[in-house]
C-alpha atoms as a PDB file:
ATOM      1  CA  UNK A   1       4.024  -4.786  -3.117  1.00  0.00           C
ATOM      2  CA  UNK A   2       0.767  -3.717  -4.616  1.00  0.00           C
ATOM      3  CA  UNK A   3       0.273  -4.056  -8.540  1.00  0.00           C
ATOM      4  CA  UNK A   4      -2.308  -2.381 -10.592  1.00  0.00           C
ATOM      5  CA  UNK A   5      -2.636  -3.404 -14.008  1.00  0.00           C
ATOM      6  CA  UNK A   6      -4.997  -2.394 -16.956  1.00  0.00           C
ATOM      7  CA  UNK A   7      -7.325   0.319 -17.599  1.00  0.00           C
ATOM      8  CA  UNK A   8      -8.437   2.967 -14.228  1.00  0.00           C
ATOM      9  CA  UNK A   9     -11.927   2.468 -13.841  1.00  0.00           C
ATOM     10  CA  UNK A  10     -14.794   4.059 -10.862  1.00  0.00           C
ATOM     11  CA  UNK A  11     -13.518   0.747  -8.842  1.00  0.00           C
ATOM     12  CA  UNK A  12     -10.285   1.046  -8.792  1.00  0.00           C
ATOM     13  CA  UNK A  13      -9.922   3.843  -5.654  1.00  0.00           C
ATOM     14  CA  UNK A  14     -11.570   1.138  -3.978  1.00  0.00           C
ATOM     15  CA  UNK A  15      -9.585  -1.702  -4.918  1.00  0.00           C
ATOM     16  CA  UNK A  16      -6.468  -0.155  -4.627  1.00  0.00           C
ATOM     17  CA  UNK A  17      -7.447   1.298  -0.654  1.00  0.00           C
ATOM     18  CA  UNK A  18      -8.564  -3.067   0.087  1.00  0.00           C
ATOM     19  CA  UNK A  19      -5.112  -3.916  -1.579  1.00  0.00           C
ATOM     20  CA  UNK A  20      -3.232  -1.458   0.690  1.00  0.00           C
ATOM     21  CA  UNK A  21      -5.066  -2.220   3.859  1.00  0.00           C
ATOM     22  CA  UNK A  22      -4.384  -6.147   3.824  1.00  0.00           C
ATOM     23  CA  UNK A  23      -0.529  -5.036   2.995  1.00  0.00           C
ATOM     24  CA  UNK A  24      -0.313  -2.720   5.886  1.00  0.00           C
ATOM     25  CA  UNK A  25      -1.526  -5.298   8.297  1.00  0.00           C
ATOM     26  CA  UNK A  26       0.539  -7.770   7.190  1.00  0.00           C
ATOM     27  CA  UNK A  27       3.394  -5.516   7.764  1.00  0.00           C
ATOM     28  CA  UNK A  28       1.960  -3.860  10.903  1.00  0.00           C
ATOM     29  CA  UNK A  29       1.863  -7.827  11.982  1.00  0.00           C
ATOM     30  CA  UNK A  30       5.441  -8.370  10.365  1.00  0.00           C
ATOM     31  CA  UNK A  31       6.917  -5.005  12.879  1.00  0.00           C
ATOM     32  CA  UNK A  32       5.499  -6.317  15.454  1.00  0.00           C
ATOM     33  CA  UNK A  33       7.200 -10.139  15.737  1.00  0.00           C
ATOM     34  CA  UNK A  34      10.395  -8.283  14.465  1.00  0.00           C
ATOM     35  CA  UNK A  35       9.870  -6.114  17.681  1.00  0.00           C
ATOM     36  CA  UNK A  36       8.914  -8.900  20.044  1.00  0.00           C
ATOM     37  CA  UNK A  37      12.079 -10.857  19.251  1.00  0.00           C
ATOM     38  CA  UNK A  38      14.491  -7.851  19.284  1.00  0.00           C
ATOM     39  CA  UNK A  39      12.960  -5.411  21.607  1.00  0.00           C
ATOM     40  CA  UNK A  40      15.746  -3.260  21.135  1.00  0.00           C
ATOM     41  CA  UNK A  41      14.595  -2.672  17.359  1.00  0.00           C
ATOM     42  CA  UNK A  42      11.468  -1.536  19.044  1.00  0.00           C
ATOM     43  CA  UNK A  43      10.001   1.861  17.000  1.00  0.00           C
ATOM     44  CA  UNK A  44      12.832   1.264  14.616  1.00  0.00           C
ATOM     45  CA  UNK A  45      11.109  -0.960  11.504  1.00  0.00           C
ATOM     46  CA  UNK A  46       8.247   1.249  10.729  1.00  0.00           C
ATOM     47  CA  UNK A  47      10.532   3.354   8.699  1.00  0.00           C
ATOM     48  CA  UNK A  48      12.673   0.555   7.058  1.00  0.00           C
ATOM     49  CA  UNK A  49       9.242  -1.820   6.195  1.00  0.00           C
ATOM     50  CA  UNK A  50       6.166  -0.733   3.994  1.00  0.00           C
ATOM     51  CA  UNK A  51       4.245  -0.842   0.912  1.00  0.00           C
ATOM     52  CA  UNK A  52       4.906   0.034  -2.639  1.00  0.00           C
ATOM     53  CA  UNK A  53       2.984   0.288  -5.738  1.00  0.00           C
ATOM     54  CA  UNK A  54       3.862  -1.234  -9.236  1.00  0.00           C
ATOM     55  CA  UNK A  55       1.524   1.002 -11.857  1.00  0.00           C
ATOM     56  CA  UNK A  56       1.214  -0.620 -15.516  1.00  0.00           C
ATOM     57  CA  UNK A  57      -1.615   1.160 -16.895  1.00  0.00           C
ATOM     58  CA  UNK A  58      -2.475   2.942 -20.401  1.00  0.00           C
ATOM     59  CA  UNK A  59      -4.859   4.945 -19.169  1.00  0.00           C
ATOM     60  CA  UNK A  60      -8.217   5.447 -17.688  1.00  0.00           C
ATOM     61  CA  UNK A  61     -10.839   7.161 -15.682  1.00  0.00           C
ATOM     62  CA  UNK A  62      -8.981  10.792 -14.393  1.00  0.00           C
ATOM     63  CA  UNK A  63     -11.070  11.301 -11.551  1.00  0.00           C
ATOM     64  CA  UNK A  64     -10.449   7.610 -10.551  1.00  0.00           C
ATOM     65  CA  UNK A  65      -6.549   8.055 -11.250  1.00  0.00           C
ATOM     66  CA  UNK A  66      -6.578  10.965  -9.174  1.00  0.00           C
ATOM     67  CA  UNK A  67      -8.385   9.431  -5.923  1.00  0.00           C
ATOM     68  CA  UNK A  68      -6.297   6.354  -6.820  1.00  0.00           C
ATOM     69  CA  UNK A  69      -3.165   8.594  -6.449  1.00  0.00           C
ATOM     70  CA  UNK A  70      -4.541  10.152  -3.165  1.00  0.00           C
ATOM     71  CA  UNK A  71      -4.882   6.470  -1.756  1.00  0.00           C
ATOM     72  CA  UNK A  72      -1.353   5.538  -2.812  1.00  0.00           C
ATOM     73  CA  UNK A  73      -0.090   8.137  -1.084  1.00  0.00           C
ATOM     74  CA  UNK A  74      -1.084   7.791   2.159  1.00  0.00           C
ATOM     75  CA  UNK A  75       0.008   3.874   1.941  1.00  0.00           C
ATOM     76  CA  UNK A  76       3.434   4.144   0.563  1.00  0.00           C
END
């Protein structure tokens, strides 16, 4: 899980994409000792294992929201 809290600023895009990227390669690491000691689940535990986001924010930066959005899409 990824959690963003406070105000959207210019660095959160950024932030957010670093947060993601160590999640998905803990998972990507997770998937793959789930698929070396039950090759049959092999290709089966990308769909059941990712990321999500937890957003508790009053506000901010649009353009920043809006790339931040973007980003949390293609992770989750």
């Amino acid at each position: 899980m990824v959690r963003l809290t406070g105000d959207i600023d210019a660095q959160t895009p950024e932030g957010l994409e670093k947060a993601f990227k160590y999640v998905q390669s803990f998972v990507d690491r997770n998937i793959a000792d789930i698929e070396k000691a039950a090759p049959s689940l092999k290709g089966q535990m990308a769909g059941l294992i990712g990321a999500s986001l937890f957003l508790n924010s009053g506000g901010g930066d649009i353009e920043a929201a809006m790339k931040a959005g973007e980003i949390a899409r293609a992770y989750t």
